[in-house]
C-alpha atoms as a PDB file:
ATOM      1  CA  UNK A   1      50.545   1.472  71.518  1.00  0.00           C
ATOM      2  CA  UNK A   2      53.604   1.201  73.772  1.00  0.00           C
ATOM      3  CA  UNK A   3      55.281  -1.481  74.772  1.00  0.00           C
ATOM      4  CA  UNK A   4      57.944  -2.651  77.767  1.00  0.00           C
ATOM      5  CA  UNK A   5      59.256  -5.974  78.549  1.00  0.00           C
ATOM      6  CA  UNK A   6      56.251  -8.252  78.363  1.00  0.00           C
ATOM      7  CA  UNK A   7      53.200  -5.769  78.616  1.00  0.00           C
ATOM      8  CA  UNK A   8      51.903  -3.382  76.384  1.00  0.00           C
ATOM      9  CA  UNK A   9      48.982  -0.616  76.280  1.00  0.00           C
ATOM     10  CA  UNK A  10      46.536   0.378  73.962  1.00  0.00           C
ATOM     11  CA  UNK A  11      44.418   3.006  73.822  1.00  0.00           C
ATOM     12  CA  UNK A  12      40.643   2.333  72.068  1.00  0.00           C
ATOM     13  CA  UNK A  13      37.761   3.889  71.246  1.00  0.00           C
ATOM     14  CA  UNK A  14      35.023   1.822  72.890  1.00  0.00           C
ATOM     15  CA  UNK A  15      30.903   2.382  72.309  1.00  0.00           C
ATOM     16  CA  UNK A  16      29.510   1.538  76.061  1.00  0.00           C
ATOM     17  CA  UNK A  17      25.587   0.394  76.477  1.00  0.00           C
ATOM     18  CA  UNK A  18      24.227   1.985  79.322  1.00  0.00           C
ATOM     19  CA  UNK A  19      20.817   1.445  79.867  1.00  0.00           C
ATOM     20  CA  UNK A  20      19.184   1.200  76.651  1.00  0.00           C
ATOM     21  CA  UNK A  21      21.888   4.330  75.369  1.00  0.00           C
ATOM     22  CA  UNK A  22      25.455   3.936  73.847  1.00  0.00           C
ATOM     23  CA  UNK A  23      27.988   6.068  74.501  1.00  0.00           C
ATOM     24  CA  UNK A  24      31.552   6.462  72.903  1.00  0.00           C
ATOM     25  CA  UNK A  25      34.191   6.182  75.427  1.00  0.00           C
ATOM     26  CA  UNK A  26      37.960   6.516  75.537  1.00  0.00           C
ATOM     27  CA  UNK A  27      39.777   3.616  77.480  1.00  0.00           C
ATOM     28  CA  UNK A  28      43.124   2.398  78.020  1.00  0.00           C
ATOM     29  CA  UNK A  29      44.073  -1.323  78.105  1.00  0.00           C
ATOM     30  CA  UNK A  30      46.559  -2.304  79.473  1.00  0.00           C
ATOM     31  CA  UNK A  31      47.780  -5.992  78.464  1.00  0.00           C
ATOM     32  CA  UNK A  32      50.400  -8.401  80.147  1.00  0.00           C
ATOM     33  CA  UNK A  33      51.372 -11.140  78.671  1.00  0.00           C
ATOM     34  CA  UNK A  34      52.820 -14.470  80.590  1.00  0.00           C
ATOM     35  CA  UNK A  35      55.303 -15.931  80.543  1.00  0.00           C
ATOM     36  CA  UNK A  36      56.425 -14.011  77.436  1.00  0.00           C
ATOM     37  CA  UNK A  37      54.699 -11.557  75.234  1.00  0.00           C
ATOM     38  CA  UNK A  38      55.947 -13.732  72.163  1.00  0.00           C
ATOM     39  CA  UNK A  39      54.641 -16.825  73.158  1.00  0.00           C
ATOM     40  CA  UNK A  40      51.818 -16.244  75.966  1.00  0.00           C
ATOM     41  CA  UNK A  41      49.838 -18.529  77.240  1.00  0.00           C
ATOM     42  CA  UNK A  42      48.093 -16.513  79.926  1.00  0.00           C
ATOM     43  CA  UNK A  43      47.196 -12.692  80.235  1.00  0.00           C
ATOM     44  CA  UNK A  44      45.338 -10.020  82.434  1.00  0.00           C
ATOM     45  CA  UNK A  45      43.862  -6.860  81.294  1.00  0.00           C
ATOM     46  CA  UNK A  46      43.925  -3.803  83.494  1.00  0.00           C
ATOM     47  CA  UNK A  47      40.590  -0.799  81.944  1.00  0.00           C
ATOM     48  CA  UNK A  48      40.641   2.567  83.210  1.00  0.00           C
ATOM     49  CA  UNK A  49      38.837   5.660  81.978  1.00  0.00           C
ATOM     50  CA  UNK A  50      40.776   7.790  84.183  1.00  0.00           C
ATOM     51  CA  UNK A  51      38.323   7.633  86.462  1.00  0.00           C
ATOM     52  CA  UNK A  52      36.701   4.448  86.681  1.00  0.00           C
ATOM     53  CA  UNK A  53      39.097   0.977  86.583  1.00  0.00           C
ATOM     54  CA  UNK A  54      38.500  -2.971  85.983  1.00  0.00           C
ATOM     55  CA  UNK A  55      40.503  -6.078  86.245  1.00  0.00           C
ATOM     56  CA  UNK A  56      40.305  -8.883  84.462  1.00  0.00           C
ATOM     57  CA  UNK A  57      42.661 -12.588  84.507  1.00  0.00           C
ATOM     58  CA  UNK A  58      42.569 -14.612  81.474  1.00  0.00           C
ATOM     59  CA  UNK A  59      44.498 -17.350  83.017  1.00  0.00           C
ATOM     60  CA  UNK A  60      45.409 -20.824  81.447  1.00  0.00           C
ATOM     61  CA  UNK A  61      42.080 -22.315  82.140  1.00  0.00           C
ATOM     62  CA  UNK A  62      40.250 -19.837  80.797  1.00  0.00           C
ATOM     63  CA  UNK A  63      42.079 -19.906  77.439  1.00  0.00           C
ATOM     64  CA  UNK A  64      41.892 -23.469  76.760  1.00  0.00           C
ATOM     65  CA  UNK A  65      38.213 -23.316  77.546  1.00  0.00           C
ATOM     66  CA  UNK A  66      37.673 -20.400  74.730  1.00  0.00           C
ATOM     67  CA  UNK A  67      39.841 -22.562  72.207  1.00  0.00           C
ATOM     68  CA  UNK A  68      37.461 -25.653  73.214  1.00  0.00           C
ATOM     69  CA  UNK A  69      34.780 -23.611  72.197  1.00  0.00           C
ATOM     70  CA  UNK A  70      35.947 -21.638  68.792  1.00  0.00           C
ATOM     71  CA  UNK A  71      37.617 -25.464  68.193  1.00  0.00           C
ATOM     72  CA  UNK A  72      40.418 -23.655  67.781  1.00  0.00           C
ATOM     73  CA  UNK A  73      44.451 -24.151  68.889  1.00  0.00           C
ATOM     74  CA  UNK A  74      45.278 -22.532  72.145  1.00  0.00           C
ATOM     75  CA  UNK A  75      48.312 -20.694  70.591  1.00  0.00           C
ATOM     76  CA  UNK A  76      45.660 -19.657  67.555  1.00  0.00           C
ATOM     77  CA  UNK A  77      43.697 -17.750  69.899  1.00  0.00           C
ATOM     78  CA  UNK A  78      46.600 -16.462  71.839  1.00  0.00           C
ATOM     79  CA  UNK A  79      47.784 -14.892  68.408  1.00  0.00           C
ATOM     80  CA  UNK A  80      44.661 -13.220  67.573  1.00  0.00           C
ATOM     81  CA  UNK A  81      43.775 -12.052  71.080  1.00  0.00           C
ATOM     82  CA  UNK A  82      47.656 -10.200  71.449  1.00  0.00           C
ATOM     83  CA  UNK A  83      46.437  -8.895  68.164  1.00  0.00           C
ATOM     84  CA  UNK A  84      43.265  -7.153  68.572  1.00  0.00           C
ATOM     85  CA  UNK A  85      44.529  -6.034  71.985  1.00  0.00           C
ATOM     86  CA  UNK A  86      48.026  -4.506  70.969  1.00  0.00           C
ATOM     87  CA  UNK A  87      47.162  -2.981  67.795  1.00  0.00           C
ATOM     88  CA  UNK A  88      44.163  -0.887  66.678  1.00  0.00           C
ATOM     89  CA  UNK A  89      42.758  -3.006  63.969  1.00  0.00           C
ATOM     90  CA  UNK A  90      40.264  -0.901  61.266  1.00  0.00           C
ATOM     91  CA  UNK A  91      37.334  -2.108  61.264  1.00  0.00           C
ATOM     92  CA  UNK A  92      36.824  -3.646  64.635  1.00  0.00           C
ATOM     93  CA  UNK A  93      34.029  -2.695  67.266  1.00  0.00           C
ATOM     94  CA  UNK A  94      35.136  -2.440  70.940  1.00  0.00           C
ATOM     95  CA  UNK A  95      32.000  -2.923  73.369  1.00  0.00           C
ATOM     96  CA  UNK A  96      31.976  -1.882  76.804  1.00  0.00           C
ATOM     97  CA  UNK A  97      28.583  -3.253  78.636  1.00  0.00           C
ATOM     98  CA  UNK A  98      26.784  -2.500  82.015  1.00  0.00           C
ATOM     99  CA  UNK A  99      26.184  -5.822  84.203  1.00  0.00           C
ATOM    100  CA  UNK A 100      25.110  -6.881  87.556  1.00  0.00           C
ATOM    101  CA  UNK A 101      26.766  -4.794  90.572  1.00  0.00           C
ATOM    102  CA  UNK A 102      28.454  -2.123  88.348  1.00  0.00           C
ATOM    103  CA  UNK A 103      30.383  -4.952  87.168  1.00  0.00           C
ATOM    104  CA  UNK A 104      31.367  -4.812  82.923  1.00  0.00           C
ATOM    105  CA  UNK A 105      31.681  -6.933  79.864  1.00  0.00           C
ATOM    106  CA  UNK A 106      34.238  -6.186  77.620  1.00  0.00           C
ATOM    107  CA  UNK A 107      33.524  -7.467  73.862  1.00  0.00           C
ATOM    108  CA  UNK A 108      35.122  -7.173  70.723  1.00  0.00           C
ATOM    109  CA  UNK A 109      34.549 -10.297  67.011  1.00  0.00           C
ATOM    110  CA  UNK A 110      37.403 -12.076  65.972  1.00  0.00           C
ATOM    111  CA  UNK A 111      37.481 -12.927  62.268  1.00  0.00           C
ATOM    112  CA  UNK A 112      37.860 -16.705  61.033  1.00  0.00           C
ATOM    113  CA  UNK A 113      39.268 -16.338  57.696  1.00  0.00           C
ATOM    114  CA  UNK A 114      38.742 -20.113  57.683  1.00  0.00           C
ATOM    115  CA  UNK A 115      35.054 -20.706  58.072  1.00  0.00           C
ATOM    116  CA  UNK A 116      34.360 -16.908  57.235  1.00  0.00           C
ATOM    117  CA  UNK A 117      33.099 -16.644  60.458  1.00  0.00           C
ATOM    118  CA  UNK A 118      32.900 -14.292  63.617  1.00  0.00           C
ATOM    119  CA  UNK A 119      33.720 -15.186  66.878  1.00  0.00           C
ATOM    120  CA  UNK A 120      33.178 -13.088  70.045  1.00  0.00           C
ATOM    121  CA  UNK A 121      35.774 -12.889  72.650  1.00  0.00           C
ATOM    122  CA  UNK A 122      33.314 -12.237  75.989  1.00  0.00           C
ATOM    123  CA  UNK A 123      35.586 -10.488  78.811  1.00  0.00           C
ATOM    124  CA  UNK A 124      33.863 -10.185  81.712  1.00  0.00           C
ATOM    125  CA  UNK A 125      35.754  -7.422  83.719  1.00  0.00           C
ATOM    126  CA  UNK A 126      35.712  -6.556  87.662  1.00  0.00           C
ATOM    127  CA  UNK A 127      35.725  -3.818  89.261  1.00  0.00           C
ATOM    128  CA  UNK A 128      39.032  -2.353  90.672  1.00  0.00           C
ATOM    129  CA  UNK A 129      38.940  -2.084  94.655  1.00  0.00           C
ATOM    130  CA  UNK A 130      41.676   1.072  93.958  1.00  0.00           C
ATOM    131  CA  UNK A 131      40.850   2.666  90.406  1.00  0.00           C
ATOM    132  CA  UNK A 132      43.534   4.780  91.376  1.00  0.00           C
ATOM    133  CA  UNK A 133      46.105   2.675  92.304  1.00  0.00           C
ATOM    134  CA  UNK A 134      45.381   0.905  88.534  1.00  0.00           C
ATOM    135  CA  UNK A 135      45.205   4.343  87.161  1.00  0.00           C
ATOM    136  CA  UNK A 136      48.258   5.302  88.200  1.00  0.00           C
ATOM    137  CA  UNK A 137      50.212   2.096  87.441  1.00  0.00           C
ATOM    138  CA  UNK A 138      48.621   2.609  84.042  1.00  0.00           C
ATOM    139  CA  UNK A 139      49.802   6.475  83.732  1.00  0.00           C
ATOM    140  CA  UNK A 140      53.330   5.166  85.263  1.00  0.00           C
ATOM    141  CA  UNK A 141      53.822   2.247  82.475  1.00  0.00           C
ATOM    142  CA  UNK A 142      52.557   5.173  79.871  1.00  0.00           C
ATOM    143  CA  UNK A 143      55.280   7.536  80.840  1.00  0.00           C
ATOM    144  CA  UNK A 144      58.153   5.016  81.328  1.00  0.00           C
ATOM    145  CA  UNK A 145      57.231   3.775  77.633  1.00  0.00           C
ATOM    146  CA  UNK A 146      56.945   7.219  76.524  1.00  0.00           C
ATOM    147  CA  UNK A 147      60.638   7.792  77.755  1.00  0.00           C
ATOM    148  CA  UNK A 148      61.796   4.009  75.938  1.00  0.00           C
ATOM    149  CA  UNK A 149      60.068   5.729  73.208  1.00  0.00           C
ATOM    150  CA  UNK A 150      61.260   9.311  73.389  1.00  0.00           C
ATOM    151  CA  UNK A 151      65.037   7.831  73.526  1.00  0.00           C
ATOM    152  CA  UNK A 152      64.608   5.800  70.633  1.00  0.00           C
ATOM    153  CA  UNK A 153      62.982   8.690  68.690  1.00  0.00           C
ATOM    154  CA  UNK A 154      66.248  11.003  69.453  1.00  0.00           C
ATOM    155  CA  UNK A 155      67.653   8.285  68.382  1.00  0.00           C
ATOM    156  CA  UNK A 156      66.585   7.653  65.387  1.00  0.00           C
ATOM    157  CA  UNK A 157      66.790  11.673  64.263  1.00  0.00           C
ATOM    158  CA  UNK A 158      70.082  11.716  65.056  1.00  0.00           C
ATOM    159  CA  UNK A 159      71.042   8.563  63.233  1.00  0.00           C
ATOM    160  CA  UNK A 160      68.567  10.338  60.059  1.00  0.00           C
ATOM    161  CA  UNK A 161      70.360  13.462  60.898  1.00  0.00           C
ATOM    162  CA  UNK A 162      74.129  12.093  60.604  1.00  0.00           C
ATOM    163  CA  UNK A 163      72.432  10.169  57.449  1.00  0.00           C
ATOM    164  CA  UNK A 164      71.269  13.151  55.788  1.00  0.00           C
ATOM    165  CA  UNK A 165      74.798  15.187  56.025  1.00  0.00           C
ATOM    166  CA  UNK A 166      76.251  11.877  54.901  1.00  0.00           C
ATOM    167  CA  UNK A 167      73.818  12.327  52.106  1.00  0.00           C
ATOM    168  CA  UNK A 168      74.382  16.014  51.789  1.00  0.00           C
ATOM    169  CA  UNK A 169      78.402  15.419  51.816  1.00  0.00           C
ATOM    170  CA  UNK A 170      78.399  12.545  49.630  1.00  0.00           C
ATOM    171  CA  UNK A 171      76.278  14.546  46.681  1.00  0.00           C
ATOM    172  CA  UNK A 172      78.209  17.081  46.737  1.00  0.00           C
ATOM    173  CA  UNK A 173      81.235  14.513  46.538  1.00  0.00           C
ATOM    174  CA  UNK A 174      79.328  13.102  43.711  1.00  0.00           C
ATOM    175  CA  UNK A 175      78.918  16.305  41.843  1.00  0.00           C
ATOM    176  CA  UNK A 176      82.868  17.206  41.808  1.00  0.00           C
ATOM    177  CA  UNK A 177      83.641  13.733  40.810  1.00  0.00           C
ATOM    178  CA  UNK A 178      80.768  14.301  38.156  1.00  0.00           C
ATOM    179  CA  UNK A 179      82.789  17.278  37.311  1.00  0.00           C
ATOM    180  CA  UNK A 180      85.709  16.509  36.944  1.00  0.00           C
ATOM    181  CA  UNK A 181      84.953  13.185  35.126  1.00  0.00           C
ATOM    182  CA  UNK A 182      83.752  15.668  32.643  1.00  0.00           C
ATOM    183  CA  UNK A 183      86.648  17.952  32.055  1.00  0.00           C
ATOM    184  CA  UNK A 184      89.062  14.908  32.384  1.00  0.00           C
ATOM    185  CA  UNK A 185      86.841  13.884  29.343  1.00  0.00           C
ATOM    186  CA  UNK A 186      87.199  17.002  27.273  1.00  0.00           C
ATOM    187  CA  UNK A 187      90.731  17.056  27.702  1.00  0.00           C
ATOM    188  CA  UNK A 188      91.058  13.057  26.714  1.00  0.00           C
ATOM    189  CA  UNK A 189      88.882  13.629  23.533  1.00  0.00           C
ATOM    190  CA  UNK A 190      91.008  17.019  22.410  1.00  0.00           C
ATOM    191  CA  UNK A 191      94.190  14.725  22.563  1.00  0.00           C
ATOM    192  CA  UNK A 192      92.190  11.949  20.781  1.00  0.00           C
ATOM    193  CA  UNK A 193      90.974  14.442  17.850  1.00  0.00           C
ATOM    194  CA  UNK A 194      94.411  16.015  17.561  1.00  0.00           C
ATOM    195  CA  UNK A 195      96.317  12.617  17.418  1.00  0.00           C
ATOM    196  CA  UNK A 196      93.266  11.063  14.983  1.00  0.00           C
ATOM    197  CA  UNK A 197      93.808  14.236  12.854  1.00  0.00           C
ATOM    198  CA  UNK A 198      97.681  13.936  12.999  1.00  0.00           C
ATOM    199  CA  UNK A 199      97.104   9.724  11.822  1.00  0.00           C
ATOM    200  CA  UNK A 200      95.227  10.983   9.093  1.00  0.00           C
ATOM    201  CA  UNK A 201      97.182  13.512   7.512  1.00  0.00           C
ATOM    202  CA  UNK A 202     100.225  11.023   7.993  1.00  0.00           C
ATOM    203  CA  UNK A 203      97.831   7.985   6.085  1.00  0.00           C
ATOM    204  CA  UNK A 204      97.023  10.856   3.221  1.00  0.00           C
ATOM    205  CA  UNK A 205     100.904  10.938   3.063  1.00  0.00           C
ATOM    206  CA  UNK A 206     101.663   7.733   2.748  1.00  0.00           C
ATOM    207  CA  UNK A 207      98.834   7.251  -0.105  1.00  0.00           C
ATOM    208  CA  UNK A 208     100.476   9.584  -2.363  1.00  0.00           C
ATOM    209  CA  UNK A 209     103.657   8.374  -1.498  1.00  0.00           C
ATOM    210  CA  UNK A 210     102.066   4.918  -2.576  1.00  0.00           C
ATOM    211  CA  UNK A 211     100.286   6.070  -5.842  1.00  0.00           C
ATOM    212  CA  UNK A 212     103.599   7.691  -6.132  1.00  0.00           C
ATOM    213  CA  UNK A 213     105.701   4.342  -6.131  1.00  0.00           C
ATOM    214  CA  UNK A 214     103.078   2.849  -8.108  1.00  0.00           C
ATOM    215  CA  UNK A 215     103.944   4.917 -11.168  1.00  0.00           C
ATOM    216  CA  UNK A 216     107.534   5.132 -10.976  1.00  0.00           C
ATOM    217  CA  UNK A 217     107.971   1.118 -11.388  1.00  0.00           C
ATOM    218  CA  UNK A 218     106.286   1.213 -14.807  1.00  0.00           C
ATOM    219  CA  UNK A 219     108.206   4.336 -16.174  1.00  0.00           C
ATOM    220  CA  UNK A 220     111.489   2.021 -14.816  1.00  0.00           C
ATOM    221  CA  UNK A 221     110.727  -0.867 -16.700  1.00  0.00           C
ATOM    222  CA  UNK A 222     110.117   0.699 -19.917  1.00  0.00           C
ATOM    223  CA  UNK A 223     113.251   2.168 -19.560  1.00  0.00           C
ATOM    224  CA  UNK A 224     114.563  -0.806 -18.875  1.00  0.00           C
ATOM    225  CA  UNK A 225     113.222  -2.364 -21.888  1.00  0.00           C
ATOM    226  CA  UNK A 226     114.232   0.464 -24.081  1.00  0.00           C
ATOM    227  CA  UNK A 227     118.276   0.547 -22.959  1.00  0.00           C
ATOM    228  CA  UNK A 228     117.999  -3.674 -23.108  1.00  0.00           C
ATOM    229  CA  UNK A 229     116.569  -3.190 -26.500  1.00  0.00           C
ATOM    230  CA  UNK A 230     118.750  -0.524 -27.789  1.00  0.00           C
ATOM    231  CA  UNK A 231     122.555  -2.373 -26.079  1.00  0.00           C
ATOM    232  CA  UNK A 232     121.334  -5.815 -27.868  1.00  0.00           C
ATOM    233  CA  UNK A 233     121.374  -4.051 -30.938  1.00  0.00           C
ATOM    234  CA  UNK A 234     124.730  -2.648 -30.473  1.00  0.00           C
ATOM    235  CA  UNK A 235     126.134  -5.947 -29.337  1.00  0.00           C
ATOM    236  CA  UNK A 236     124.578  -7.559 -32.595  1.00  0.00           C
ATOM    237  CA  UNK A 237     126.141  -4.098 -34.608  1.00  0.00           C
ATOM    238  CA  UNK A 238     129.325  -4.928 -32.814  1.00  0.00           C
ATOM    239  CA  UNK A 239     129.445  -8.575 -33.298  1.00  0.00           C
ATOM    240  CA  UNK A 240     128.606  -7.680 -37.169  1.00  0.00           C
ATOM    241  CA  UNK A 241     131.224  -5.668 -37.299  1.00  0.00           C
ATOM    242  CA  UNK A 242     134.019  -7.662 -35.934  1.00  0.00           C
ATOM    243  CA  UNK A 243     132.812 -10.396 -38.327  1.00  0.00           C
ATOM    244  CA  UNK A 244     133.235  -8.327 -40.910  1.00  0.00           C
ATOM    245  CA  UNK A 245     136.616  -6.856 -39.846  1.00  0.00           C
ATOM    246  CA  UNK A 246     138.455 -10.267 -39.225  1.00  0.00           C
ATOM    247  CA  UNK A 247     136.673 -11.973 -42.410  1.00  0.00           C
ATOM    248  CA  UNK A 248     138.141  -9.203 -44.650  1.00  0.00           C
ATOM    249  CA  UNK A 249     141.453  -9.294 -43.296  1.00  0.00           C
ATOM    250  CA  UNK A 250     141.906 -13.069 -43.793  1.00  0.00           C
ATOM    251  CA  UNK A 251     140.556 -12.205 -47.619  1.00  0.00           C
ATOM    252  CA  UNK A 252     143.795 -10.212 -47.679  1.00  0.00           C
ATOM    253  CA  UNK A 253     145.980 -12.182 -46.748  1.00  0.00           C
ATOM    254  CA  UNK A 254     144.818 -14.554 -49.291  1.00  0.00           C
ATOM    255  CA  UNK A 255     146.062 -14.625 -52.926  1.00  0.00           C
ATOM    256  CA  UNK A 256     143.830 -12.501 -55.499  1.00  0.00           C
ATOM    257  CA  UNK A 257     142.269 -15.722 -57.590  1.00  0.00           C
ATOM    258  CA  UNK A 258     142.720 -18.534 -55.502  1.00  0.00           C
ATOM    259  CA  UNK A 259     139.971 -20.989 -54.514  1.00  0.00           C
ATOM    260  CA  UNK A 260     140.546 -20.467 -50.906  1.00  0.00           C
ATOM    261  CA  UNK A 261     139.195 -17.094 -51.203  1.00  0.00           C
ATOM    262  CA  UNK A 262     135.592 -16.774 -50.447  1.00  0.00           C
ATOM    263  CA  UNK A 263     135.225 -12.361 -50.312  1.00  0.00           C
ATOM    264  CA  UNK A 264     137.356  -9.904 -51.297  1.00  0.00           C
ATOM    265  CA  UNK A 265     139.098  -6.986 -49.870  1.00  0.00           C
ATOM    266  CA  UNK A 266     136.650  -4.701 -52.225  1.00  0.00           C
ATOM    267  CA  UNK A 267     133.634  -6.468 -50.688  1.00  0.00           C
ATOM    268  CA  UNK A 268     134.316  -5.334 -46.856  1.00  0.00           C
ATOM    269  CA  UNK A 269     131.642  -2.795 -46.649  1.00  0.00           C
ATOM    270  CA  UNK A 270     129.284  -4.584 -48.316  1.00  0.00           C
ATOM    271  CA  UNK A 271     126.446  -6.462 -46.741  1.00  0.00           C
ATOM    272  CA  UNK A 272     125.238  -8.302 -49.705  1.00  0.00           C
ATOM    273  CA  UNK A 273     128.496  -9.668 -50.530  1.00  0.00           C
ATOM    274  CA  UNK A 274     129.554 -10.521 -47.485  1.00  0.00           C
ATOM    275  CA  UNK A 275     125.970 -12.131 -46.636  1.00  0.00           C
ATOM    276  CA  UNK A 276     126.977 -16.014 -48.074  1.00  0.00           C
ATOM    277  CA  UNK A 277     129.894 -15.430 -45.707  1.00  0.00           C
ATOM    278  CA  UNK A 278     128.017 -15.452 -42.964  1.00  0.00           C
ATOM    279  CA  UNK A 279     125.804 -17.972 -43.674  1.00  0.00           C
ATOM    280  CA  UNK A 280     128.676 -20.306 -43.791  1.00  0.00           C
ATOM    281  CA  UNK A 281     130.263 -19.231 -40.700  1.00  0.00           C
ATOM    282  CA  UNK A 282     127.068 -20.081 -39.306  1.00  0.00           C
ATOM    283  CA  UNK A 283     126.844 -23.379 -40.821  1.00  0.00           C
ATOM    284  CA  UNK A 284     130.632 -24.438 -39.503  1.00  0.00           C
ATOM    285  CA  UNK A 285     129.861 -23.396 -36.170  1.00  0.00           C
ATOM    286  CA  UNK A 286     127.171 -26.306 -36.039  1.00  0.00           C
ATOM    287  CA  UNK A 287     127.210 -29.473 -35.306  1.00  0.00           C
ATOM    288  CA  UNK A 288     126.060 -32.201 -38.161  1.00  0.00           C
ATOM    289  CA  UNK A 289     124.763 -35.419 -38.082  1.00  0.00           C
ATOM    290  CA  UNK A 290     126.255 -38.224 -38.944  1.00  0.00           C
ATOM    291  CA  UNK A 291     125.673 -39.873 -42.228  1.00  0.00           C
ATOM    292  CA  UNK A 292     123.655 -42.826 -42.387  1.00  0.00           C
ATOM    293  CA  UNK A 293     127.032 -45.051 -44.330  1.00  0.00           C
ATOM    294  CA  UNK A 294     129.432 -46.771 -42.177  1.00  0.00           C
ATOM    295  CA  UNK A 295     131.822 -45.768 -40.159  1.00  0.00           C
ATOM    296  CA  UNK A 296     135.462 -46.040 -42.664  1.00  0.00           C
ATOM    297  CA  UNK A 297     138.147 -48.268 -40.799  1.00  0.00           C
ATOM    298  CA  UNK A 298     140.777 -45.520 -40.721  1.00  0.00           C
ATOM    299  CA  UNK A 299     138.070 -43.847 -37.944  1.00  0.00           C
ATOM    300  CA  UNK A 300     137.971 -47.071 -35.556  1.00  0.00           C
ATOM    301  CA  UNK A 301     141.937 -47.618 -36.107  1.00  0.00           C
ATOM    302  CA  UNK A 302     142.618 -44.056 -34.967  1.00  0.00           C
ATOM    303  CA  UNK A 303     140.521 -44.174 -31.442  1.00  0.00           C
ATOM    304  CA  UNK A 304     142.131 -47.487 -30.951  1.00  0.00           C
ATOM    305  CA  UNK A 305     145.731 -46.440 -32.007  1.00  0.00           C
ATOM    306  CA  UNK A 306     147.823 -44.055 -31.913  1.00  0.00           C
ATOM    307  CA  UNK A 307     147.413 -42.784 -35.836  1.00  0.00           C
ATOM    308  CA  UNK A 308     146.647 -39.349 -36.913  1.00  0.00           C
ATOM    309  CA  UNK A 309     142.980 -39.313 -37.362  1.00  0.00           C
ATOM    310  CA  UNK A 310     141.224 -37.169 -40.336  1.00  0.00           C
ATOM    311  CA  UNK A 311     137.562 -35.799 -40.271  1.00  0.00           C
ATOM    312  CA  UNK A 312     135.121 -36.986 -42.737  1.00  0.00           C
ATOM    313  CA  UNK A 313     135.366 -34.459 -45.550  1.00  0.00           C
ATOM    314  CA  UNK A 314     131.577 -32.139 -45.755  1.00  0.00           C
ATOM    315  CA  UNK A 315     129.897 -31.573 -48.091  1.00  0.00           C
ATOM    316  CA  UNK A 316     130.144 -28.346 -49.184  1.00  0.00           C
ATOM    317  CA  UNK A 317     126.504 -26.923 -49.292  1.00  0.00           C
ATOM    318  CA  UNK A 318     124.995 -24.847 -52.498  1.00  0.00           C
ATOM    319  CA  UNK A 319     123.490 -22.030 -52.301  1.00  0.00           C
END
């Protein structure tokens, strides 16, 4: 099919009836649409065999009557006619038959996918009065949509051309970047494995260096424990000691026999006799209740005044 402004030529395999045979027949239409080819409203065919040619006007008039008839829209049959005569549809018979005066009837069904029926389009064709003056006005629109269509076919393979090196370049593009993604990979995941491996020998160092720590604390406080242990009982040994030192030199001082005297200088190293000693130094050092009696006068006259003021006397306890 080709195709120029508002006309366009087909070229169809038609069965022609001549009398009482059929014959298959090679014909080219030629079609022009008015005023546009998108939205005709009148047409006129132009047959030739190559040697034989017909005419035919479908004007207005004519089109409205065929849509009276089919009760169809005018622009619905315009739409199905452009089709059937533009594009080879499968399927479809083309008849070419012999009438009056060598004159022709050119046929073809229309399916109506509506009512599921099939409507013929009767065209009733005349004969040329120069077959080759259509012929060649045919042949002429053939070749100057062969060269429309030769231009746009270089064209096009030089558009698919540049495409393909595009294509060609940008694989091969594709492959290097492909390639290189893949060594810049393998070098990333060495560094990563050698830096992982480094993190993990430095994390197996700082275990032992904690299970490490974790032992030393408890061997520190037992020896803690031990040296506070062993220096209390020195100080204790010490403070014995001294006890013992300035309790037998008072003893010495002393008069042998007198009731002052509570140990002797012969009793200084020894810890039984100087035990009841101790005991009373301890109980000096605290401090005693109060007895339940009342308080003696001279007491309450020596916080008020100024006289000298003398303990209570203790009681001296028995062991």
């Amino acid at each position: 099919m080709a195709g120029l402004d508002n006309g366009t030529c087909i070229r169809l395999e038609v069965l022609e009836e001549l009398d009482m045979s059929t014959v298959k027949r090679t014909l080219f239409v030629k079609s022009v649409w008015e005023p546009t080819r998108l939205s005709p409203t009148s047409f006129s065919l132009a047959i030739s065999d190559g040697h034989r040619a017909w005419t035919f006007e479908g004007s207005e008039t004519f089109v409205k009557k065929r849509a009276e008839v089919w009760d169809k829209n005018v622009s619905w049959v315009m739409d199905k006619l452009k089709l059937l005569l533009t594009v080879v549809q499968p399927g479809i018979a083309y008849h070419l038959t012999g009438m009056l005066d060598n004159h022709r009837k050119f046929s073809f069904e229309i399916q109506d996918m509506e009512t599921n029926l099939s409507l013929t389009a009767n065209f009733s064709l005349v004969d040329a009065s120069d077959p080759e003056i259509v012929t060649r006005d045919l042949l002429g629109f053939l070749l100057h949509g062969n060269e429309i269509l030769t231009v746009d076919y270089v064209k096009k393979c030089r558009s698919f051309d540049q495409v393909l090196a595009e294509n060609k370049a940008l694989s091969e593009q594709n492959k290097r970047f492909a390639h290189e993604k893949k060594q810049f990979e393998q070098a990333v995941y060495k560094k990563f494995v050698a830096v992982l491996n480094s993190k993990k020998i430095k994390l197996k160092e700082l275990k032992k260096e904690i299970e490490k720590w974790k032992i030393q604390p408890e061997s520190k406080v037992e020896r803690d424990d031990t040296t506070s242990s062993s220096s209390g009982e020195d100080e204790k040994e010490i403070d014995h000691q001294e006890v013992l030192r300035s309790s037998s030199n008072k003893s010495i001082r002393r008069e042998d026999g007198s009731s002052g005297s509570l140990i002797g200088a012969s009793a200084f190293n020894d810890p039984d006799a100087t035990q009841p000693f101790l005991d009373e130094m301890e109980n000096k050092a605290r401090i005693t209740e109060f007895p339940n009696e009342d308080v003696p006068s001279n007491v309450v006259a020596a916080l008020l005044e100024d006289t000298s003021y003398t303990a209570l006397p203790r009681k001296r306890r028995r062991r």
